[in-house]
Protein backbone atom coordinates (compact mmCIF):
# COMPACT_ATOMS: atom_id res chain seq x y z
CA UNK A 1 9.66 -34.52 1.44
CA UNK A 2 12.37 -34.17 -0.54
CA UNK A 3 14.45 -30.33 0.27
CA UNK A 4 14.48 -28.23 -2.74
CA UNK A 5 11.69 -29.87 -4.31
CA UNK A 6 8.26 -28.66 -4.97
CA UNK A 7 5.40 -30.16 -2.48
CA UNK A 8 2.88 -32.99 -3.40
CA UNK A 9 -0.29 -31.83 -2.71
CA UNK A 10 -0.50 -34.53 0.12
CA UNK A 11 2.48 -32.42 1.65
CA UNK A 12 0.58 -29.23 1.28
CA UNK A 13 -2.94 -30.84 3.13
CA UNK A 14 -0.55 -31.73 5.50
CA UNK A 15 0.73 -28.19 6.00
CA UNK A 16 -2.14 -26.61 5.78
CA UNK A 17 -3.88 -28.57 8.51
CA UNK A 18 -1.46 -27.76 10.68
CA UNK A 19 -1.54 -23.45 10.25
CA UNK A 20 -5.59 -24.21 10.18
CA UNK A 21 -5.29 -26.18 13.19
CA UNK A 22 -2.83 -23.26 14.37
CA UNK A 23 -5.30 -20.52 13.78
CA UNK A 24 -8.61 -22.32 14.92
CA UNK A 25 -6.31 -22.69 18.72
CA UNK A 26 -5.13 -19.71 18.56
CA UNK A 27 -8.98 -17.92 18.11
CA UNK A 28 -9.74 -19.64 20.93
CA UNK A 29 -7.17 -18.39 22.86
CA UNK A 30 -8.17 -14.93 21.64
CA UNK A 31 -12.07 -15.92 22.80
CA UNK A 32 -10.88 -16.13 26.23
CA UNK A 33 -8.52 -13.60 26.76
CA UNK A 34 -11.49 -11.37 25.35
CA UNK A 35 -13.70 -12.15 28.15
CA UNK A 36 -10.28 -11.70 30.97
CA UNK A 37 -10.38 -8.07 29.51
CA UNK A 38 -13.69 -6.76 30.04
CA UNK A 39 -14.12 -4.20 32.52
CA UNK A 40 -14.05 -4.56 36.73
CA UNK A 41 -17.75 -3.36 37.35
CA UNK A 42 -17.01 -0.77 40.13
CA UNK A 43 -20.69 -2.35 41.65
CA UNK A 44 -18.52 -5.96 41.96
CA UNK A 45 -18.36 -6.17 45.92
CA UNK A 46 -14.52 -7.23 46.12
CA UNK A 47 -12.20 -5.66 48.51
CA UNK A 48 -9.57 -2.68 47.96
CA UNK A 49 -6.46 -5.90 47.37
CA UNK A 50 -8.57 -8.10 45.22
CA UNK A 51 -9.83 -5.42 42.70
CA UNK A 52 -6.12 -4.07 42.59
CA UNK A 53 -5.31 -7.55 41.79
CA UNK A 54 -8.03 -8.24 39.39
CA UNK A 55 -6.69 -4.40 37.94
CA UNK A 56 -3.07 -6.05 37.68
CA UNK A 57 -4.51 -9.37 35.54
CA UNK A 58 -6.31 -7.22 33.19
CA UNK A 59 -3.32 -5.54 32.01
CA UNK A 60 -1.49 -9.06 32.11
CA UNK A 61 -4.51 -10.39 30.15
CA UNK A 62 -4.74 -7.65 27.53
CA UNK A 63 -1.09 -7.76 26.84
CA UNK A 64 -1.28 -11.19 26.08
CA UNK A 65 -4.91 -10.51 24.31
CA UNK A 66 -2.52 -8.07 21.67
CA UNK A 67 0.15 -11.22 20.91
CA UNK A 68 -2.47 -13.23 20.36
CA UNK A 69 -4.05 -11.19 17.83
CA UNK A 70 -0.27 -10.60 16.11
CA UNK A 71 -0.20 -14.45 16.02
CA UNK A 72 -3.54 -14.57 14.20
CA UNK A 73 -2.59 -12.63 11.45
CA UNK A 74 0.88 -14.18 11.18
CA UNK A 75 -0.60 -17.83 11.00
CA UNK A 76 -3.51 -16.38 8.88
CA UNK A 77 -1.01 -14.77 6.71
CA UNK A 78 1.31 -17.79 6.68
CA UNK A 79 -0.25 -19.90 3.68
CA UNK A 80 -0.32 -17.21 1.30
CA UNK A 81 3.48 -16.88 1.52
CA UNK A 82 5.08 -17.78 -2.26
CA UNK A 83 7.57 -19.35 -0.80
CA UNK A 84 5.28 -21.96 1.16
CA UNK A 85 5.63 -24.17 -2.00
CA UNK A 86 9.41 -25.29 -1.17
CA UNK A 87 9.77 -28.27 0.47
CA UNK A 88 12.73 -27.38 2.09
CA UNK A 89 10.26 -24.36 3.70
CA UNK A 90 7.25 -26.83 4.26
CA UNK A 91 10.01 -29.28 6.22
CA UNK A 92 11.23 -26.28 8.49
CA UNK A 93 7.58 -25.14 9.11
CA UNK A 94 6.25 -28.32 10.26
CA UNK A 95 9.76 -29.46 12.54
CA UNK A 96 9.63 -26.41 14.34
CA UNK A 97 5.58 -26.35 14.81
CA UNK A 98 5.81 -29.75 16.45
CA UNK A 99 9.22 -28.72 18.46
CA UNK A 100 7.81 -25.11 19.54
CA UNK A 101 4.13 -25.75 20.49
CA UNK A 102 1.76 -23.32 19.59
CA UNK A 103 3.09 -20.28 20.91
CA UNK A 104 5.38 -19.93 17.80
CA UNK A 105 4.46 -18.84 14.31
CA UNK A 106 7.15 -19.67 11.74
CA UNK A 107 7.57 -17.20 9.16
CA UNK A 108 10.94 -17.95 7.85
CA UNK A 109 12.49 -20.44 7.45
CA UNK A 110 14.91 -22.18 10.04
CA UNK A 111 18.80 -21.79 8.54
């Protein structure tokens, strides 16, 4: 890839793998953090400490439930950017998706 240039279209498959595979992971993540949220049945025989606790992960849970979701619509958003077409974009997307892990969604470009 050279910078400045336009991508190939085996450049762009390439990219676009990647923010699918991004979004399909981060769904999942979204799947189970879904079911983390639900509501403690007060009927669920657990003591005074553990439903406090299980209180205490639910607001962990649905905090990172919300970041998730921003992430989905960032990566989801990501491949209709114009700017997606620059090489010198499409080399700072994929470096920093296999230097951040999946936790990242890059938007702009690294300077």
């Amino acid at each position: 890839m050279e910078i400045g240039k336009e991508m190939t279209s085996e450049e762009k498959k390439k990219l676009k793998k990647i923010i699918e595979e991004r979004i399909e992971t981060t769904r999942q993540d979204i799947e189970e953090l879904e079911e983390l949220v639900k509501p403690i049945p007060l009927d669920a025989s657990i003591g005074r400490i553990s439903r406090m606790d299980a209180i205490n992960n639910k607001t962990i849970n649905e905090s990172s439930l919300r970041e998730k979701k921003q992430e989905l619509k960032s990566w989801s958003g990501l491949w209709k950017m114009p700017n997606l077409r620059s090489s010198e974009y499409a080399q700072s997307v994929e470096m920093r998706s296999h230097l951040a892990g999946s936790n990242t969604c890059p938007i702009l470009p690294v300077v």
